[in-house]
N, C-alpha and C. Protein backbone atom coordinates (compact mmCIF):
# COMPACT_ATOMS: atom_id res chain seq x y z
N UNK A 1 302.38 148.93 95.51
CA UNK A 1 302.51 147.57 95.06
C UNK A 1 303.52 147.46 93.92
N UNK A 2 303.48 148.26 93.29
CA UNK A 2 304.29 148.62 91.99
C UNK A 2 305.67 148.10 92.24
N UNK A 3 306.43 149.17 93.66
CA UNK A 3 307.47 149.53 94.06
C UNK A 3 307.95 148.19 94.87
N UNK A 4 307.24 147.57 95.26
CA UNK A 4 307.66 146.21 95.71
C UNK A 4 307.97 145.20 94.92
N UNK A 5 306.74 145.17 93.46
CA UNK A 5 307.17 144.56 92.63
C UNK A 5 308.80 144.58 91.59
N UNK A 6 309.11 145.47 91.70
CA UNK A 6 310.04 146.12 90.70
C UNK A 6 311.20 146.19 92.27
N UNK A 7 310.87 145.84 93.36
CA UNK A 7 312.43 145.91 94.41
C UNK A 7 312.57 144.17 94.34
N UNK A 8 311.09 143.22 94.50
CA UNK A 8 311.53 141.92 94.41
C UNK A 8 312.33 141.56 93.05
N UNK A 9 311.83 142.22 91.68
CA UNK A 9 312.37 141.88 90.57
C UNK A 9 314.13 142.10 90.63
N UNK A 10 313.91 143.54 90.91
CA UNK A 10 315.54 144.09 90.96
C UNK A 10 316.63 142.99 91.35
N UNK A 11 315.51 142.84 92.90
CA UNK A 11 317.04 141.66 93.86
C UNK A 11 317.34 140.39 93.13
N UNK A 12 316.19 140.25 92.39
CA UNK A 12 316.18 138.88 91.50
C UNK A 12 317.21 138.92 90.36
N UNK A 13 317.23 140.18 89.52
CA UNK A 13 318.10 140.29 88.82
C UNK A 13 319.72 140.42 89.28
N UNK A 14 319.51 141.01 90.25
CA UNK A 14 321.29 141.64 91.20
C UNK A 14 321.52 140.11 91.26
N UNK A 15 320.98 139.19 92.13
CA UNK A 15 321.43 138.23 92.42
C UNK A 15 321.50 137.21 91.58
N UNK A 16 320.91 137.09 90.27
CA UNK A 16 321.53 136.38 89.24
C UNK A 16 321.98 136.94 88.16
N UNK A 17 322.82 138.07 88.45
CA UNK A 17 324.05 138.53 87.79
C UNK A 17 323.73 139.00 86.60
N UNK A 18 321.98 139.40 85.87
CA UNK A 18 321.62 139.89 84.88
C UNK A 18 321.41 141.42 84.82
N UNK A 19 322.07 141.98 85.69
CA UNK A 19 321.97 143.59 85.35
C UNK A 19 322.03 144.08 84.05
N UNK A 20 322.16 145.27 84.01
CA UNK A 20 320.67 145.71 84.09
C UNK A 20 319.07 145.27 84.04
N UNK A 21 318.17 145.80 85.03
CA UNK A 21 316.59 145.62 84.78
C UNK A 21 316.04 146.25 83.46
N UNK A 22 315.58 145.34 82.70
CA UNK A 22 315.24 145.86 81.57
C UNK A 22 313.35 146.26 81.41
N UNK A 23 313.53 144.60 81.88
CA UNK A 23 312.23 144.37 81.93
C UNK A 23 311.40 143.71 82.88
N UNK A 24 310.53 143.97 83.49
CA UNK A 24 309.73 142.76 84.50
C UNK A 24 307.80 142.83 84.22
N UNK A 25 307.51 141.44 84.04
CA UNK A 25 306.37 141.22 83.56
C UNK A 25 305.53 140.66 84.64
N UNK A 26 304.31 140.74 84.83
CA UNK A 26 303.63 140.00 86.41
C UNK A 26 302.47 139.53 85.51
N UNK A 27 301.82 138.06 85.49
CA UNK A 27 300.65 137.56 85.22
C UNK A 27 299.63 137.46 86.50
N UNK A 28 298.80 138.10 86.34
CA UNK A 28 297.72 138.46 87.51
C UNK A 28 296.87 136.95 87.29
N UNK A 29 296.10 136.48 88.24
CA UNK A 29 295.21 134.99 88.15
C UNK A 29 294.21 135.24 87.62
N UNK A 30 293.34 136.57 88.15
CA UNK A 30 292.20 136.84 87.48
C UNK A 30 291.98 138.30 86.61
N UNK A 31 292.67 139.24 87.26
CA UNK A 31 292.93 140.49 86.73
C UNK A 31 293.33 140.98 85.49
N UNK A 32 294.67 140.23 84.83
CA UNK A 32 295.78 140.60 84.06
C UNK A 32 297.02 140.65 84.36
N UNK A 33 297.77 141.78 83.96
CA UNK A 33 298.90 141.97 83.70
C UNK A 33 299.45 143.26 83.94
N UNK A 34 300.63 143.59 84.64
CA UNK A 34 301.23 144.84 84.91
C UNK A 34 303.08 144.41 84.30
N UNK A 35 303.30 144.92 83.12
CA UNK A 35 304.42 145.06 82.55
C UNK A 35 305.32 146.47 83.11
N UNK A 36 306.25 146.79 83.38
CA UNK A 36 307.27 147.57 83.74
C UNK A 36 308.48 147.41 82.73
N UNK A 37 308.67 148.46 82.32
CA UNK A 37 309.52 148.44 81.14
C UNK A 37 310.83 149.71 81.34
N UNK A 38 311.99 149.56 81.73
CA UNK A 38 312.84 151.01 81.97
C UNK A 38 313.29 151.57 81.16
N UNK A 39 313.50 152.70 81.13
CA UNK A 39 312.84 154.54 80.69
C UNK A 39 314.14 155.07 80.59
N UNK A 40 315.15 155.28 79.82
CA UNK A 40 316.62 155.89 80.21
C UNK A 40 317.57 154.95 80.67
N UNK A 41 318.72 155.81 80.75
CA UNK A 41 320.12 155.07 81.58
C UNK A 41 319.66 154.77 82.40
N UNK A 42 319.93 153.66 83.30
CA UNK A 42 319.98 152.55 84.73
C UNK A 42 320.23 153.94 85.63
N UNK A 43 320.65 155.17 85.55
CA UNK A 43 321.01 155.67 86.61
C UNK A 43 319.61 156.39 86.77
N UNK A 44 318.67 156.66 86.15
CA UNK A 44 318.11 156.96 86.59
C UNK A 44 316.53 156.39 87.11
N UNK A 45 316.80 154.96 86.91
CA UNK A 45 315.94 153.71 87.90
C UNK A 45 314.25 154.75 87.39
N UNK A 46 314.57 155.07 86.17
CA UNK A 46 312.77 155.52 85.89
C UNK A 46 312.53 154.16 84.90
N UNK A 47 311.21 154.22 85.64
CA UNK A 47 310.68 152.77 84.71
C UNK A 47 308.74 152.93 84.37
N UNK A 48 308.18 152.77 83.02
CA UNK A 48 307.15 153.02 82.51
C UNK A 48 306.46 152.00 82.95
N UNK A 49 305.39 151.75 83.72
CA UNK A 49 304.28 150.97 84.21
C UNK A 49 303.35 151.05 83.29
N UNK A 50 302.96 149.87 82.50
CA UNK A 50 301.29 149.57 81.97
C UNK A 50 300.66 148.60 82.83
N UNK A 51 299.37 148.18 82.75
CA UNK A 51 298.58 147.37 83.38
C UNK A 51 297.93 147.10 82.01
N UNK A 52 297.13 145.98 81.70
CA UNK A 52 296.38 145.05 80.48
C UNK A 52 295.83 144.02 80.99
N UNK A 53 294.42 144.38 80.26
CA UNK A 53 293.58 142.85 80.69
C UNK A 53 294.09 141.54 80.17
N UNK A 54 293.13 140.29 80.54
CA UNK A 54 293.66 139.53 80.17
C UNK A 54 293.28 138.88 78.43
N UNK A 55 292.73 140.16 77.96
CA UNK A 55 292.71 139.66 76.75
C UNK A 55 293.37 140.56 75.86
N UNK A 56 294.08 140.86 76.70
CA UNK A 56 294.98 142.04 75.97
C UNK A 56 296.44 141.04 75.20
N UNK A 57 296.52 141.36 73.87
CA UNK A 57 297.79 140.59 72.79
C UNK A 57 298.86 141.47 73.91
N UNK A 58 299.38 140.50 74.70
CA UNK A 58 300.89 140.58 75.52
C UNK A 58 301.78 140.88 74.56
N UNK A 59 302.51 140.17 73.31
CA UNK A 59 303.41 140.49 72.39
C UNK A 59 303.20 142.18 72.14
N UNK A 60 301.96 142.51 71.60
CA UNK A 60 301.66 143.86 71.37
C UNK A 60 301.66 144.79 72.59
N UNK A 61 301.37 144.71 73.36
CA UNK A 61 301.45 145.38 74.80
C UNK A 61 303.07 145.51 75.39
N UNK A 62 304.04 144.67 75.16
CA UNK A 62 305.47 144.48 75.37
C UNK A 62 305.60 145.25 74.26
N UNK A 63 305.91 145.61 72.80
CA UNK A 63 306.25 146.23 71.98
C UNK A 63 305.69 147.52 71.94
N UNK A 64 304.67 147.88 72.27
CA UNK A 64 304.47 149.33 72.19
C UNK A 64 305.06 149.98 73.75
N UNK A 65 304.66 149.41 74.53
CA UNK A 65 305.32 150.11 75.87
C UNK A 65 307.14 150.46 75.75
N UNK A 66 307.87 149.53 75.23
CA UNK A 66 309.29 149.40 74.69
C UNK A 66 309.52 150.35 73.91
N UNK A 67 308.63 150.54 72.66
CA UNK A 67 308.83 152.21 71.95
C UNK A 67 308.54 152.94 72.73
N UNK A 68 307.24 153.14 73.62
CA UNK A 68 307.22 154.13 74.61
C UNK A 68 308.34 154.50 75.39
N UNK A 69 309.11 153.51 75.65
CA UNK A 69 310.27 154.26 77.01
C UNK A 69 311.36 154.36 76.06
N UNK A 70 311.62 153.97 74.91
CA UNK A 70 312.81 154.58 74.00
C UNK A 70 312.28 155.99 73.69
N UNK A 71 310.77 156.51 73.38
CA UNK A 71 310.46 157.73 72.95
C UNK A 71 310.62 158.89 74.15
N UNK A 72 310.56 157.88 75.86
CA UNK A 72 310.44 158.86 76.76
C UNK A 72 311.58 158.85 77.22
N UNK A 73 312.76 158.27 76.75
CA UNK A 73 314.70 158.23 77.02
C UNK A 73 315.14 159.55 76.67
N UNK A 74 314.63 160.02 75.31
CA UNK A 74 314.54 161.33 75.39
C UNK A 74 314.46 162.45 75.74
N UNK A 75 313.75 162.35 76.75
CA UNK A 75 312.96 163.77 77.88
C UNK A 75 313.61 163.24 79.10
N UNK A 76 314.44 162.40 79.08
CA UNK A 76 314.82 162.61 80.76
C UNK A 76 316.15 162.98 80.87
């Protein structure tokens, strides 16, 4: 599901001319939230997946995952 989400986002971005994917956010109805945040240079299309309830502080959940993939740009 992930991988579909992040191929619909992609085409969304290609086709309105905002390359690079930086970021793509999904609001679930009852579930939450699955943020995707990318991990390194664009060449290597690695991207950090969280999931968060819905009472999870979104601002805070976007900012720590964001240090996360600058800390994991490192190791790849």
């Amino acid at each position: 599901m992930t991988i579909a989400r992040l191929s619909l986002a992609d085409n969304l971005v290609q086709a309105t001319g905002l390359r690079p994917l930086k970021r793509v956010y999904v609001r679930g109805r009852e579930r939450g939230d699955v943020v995707l945040v990318a991990v390194g240079p664009v060449e290597t299309e690695a991207m950090l997946t969280a999931l968060a309830n819905q009472e999870a502080q979104l601002g805070q959940v976007l900012e720590r995952r964001t240090q996360t993939a600058t800390e994991l740009t490192g190791m790849i």
